[in-house]
C-alpha atoms as a PDB file:
ATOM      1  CA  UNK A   1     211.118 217.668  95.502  1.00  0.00           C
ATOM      2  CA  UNK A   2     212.052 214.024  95.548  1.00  0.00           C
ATOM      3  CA  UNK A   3     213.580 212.470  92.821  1.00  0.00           C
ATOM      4  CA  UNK A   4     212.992 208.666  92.080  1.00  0.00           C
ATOM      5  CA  UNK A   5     215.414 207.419  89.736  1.00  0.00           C
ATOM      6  CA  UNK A   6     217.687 208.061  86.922  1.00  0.00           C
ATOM      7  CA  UNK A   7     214.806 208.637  84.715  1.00  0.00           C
ATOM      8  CA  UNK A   8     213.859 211.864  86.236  1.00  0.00           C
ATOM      9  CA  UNK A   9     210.824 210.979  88.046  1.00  0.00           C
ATOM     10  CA  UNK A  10     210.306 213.843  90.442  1.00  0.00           C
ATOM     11  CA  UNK A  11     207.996 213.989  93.297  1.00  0.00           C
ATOM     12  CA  UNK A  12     206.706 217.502  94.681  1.00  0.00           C
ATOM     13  CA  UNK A  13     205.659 218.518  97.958  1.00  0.00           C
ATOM     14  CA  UNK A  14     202.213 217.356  97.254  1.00  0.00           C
ATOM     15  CA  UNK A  15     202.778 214.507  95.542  1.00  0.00           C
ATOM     16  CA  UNK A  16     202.470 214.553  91.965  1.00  0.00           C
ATOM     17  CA  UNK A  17     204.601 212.738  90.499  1.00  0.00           C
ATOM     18  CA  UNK A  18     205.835 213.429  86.570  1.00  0.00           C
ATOM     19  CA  UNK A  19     208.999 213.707  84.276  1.00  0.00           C
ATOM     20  CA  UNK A  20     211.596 216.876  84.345  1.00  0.00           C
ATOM     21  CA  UNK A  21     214.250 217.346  82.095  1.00  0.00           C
ATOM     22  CA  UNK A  22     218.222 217.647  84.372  1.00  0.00           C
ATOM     23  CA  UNK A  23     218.075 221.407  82.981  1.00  0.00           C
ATOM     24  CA  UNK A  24     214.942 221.722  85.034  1.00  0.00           C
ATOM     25  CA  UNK A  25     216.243 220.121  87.764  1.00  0.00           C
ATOM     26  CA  UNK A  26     219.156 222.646  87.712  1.00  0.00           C
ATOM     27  CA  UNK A  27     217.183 225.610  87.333  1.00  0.00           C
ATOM     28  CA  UNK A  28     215.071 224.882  90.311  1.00  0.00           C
ATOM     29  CA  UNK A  29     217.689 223.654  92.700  1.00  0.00           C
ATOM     30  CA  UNK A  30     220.618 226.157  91.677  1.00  0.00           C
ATOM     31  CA  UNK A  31     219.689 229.381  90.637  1.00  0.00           C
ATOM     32  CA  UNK A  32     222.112 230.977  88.035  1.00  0.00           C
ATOM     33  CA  UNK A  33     223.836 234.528  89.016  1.00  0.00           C
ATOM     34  CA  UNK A  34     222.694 237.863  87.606  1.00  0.00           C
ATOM     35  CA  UNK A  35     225.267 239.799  86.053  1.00  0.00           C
ATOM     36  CA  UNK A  36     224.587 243.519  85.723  1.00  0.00           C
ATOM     37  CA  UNK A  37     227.286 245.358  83.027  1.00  0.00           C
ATOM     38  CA  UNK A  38     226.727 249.346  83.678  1.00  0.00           C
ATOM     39  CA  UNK A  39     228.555 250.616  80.688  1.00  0.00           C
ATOM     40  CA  UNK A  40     230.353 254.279  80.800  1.00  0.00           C
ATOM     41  CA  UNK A  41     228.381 256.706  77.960  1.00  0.00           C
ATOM     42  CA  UNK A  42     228.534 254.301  74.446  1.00  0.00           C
ATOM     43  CA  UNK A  43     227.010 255.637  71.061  1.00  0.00           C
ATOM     44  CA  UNK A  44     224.598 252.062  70.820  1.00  0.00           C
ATOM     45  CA  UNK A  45     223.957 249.273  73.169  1.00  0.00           C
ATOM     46  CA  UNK A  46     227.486 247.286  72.799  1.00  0.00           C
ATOM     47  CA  UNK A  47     229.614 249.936  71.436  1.00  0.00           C
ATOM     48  CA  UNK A  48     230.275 248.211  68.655  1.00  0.00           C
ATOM     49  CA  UNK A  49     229.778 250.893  66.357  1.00  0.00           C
ATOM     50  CA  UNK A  50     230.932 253.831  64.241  1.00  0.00           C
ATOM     51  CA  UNK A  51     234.047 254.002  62.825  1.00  0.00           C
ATOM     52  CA  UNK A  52     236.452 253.951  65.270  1.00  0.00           C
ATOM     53  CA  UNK A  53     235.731 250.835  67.858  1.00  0.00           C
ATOM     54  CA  UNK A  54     237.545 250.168  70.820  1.00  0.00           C
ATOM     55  CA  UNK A  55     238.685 246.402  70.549  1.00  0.00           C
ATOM     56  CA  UNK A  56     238.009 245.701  74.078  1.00  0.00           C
ATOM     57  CA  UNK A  57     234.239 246.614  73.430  1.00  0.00           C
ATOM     58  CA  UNK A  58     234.348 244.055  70.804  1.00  0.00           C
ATOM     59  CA  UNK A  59     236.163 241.326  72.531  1.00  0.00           C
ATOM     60  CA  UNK A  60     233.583 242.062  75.180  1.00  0.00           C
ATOM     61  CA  UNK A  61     230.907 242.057  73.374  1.00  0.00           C
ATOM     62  CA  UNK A  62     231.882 239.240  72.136  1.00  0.00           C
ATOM     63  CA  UNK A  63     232.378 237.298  75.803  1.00  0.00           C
ATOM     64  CA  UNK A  64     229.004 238.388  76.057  1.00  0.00           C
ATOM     65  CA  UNK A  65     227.258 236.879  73.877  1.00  0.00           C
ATOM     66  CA  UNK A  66     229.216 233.644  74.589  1.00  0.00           C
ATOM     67  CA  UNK A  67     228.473 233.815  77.813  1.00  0.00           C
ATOM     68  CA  UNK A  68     224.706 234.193  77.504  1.00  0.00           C
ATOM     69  CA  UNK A  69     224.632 231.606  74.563  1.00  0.00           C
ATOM     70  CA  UNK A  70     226.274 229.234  77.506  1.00  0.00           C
ATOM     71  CA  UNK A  71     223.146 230.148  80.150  1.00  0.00           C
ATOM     72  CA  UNK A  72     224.499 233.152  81.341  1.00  0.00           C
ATOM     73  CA  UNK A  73     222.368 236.007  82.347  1.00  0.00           C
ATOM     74  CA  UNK A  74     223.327 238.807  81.922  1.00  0.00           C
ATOM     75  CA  UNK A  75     221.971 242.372  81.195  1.00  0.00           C
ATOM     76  CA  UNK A  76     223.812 246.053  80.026  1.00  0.00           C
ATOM     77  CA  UNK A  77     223.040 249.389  80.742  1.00  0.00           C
ATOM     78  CA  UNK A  78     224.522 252.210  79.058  1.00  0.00           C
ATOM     79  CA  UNK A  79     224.778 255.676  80.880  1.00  0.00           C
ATOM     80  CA  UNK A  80     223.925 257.542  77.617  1.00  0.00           C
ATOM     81  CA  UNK A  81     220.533 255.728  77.103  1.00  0.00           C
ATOM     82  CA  UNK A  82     219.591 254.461  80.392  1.00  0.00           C
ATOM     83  CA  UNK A  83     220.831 256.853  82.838  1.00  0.00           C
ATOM     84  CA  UNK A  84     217.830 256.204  85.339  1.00  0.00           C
ATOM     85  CA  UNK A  85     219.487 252.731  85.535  1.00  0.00           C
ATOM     86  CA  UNK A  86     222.641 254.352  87.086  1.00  0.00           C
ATOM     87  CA  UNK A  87     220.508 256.430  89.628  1.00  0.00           C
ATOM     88  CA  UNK A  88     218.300 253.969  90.785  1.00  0.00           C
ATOM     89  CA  UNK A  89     221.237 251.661  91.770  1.00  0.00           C
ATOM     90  CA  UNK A  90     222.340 252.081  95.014  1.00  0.00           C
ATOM     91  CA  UNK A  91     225.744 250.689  94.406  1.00  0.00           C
ATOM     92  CA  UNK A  92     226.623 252.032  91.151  1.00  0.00           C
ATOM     93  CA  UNK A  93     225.470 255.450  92.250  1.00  0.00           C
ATOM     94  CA  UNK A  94     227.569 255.646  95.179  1.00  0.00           C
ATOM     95  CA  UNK A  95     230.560 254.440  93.264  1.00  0.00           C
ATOM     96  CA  UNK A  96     230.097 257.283  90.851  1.00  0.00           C
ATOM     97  CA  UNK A  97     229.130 259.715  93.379  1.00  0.00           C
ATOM     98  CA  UNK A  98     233.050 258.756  94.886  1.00  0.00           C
ATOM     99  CA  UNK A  99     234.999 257.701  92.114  1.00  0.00           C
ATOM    100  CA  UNK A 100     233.031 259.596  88.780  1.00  0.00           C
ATOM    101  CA  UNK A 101     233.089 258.153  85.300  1.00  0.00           C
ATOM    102  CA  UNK A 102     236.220 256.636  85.575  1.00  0.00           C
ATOM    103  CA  UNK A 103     234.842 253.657  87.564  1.00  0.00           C
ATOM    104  CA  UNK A 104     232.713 252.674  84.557  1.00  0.00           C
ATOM    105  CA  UNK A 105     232.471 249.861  83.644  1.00  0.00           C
ATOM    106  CA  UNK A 106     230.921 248.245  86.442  1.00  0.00           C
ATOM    107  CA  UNK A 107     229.785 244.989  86.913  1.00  0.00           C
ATOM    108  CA  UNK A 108     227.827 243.807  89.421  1.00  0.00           C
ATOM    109  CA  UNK A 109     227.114 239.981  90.767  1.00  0.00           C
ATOM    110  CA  UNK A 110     223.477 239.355  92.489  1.00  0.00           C
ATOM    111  CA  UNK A 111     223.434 243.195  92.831  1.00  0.00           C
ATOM    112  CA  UNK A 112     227.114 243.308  94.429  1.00  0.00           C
ATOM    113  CA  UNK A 113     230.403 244.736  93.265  1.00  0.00           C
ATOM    114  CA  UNK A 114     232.087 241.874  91.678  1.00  0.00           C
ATOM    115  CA  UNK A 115     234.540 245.013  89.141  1.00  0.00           C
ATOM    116  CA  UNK A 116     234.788 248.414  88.461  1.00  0.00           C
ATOM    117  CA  UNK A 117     237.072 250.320  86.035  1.00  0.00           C
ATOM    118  CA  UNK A 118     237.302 247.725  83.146  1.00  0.00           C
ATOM    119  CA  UNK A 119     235.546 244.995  81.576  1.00  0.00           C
ATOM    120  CA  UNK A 120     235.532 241.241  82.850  1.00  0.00           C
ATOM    121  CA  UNK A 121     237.281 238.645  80.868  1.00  0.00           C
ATOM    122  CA  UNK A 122     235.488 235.854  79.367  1.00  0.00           C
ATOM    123  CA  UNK A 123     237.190 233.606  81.883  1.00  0.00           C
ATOM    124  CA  UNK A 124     235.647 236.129  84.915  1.00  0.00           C
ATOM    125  CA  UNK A 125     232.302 236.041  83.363  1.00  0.00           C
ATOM    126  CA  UNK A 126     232.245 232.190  83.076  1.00  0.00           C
ATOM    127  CA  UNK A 127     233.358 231.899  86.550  1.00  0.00           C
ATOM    128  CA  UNK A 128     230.743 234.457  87.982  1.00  0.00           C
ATOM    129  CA  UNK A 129     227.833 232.670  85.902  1.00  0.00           C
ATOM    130  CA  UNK A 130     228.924 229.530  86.706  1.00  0.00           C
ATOM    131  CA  UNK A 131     229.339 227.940  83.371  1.00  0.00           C
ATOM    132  CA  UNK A 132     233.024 226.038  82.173  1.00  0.00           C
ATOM    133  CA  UNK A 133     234.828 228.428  80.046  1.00  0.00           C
ATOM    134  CA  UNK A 134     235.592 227.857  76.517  1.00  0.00           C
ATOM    135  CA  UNK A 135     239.032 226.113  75.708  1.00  0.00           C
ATOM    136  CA  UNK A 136     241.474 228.661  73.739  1.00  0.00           C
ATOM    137  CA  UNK A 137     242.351 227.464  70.354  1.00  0.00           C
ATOM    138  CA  UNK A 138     245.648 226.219  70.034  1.00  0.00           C
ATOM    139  CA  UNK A 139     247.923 228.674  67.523  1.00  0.00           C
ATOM    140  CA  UNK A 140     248.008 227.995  64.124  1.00  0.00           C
ATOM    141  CA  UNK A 141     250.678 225.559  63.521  1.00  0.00           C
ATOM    142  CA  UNK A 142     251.074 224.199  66.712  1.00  0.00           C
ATOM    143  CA  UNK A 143     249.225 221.539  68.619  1.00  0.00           C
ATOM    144  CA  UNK A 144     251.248 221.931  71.760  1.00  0.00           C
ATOM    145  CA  UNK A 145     250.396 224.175  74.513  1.00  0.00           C
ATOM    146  CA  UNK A 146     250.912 223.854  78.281  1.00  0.00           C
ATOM    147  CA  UNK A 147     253.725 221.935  78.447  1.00  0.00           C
ATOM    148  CA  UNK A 148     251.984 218.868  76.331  1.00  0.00           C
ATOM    149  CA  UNK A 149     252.061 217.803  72.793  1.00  0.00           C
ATOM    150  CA  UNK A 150     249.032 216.078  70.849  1.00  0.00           C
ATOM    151  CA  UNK A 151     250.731 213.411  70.041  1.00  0.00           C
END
């Protein structure tokens, strides 16, 4: 692919020639990463539910959906509904085979170990899918942070 100018006219290998949005262009030229989440037994998809939540499933969660409303792709497996997932996974089998449940959760990158043992944070997952991470909001009442004042 050949592109002409900074109006996006591309050029394929047999040479048509037509318009492409940049977002094509990306997509095309640099893949995005596959994140796999292999969550430990949950009682729904996120474990977000019932009455008593764990707040890093929600804060998670939460980096999840961030991350995927970014371009991130990503995709969870829970061992209480999708236990096939587990066994058909080389690496995530093996690591359970050695280390049992307590290497849940387990995240793989392009089908590699990237973490085991606890969930990513949002930071990890932006850097892994390639996408800038959101700034944190500054504390209530106070516009400084790092060193530097708004000023």
């Amino acid at each position: 692919m050949e592109v002409r100018d900074d109006n996006l006219e591309v050029q394929d290998d047999n040479g048509v020639v037509g318009m492409t949005a940049p977002s094509e262009l990306l997509i095309k030229d640099y893949p995005m990463k596959n994140l796999q989440v292999f969550d430990p037994a949950l009682c729904c998809s996120s474990g977000v539910c019932g009455t008593e939540v764990d707040q890093k499933l929600v804060t998670f969660s939460a980096d999840v959906d961030w991350a995927k409303q970014n371009g991130a792709r990503i995709e969870r497996f829970n061992l209480a509904q999708q236990p096939m997932a587990f066994a058909g996974n080389a690496v995530v089998k093996g690591l359970l085979e050695r280390s049992g449940e307590g290497a849940l959760p387990v995240i793989l990158l392009d089908g590699e170990l990237a973490l085991a043992g606890r969930y990513p944070s949002r930071d990890e997952l932006a850097r892994w899918a390639g996408i800038e991470p959101a700034l944190a909001p500054a504390a209530a009442g106070n516009c400084c942070s790092g060193g530097r004042c708004c000023g």
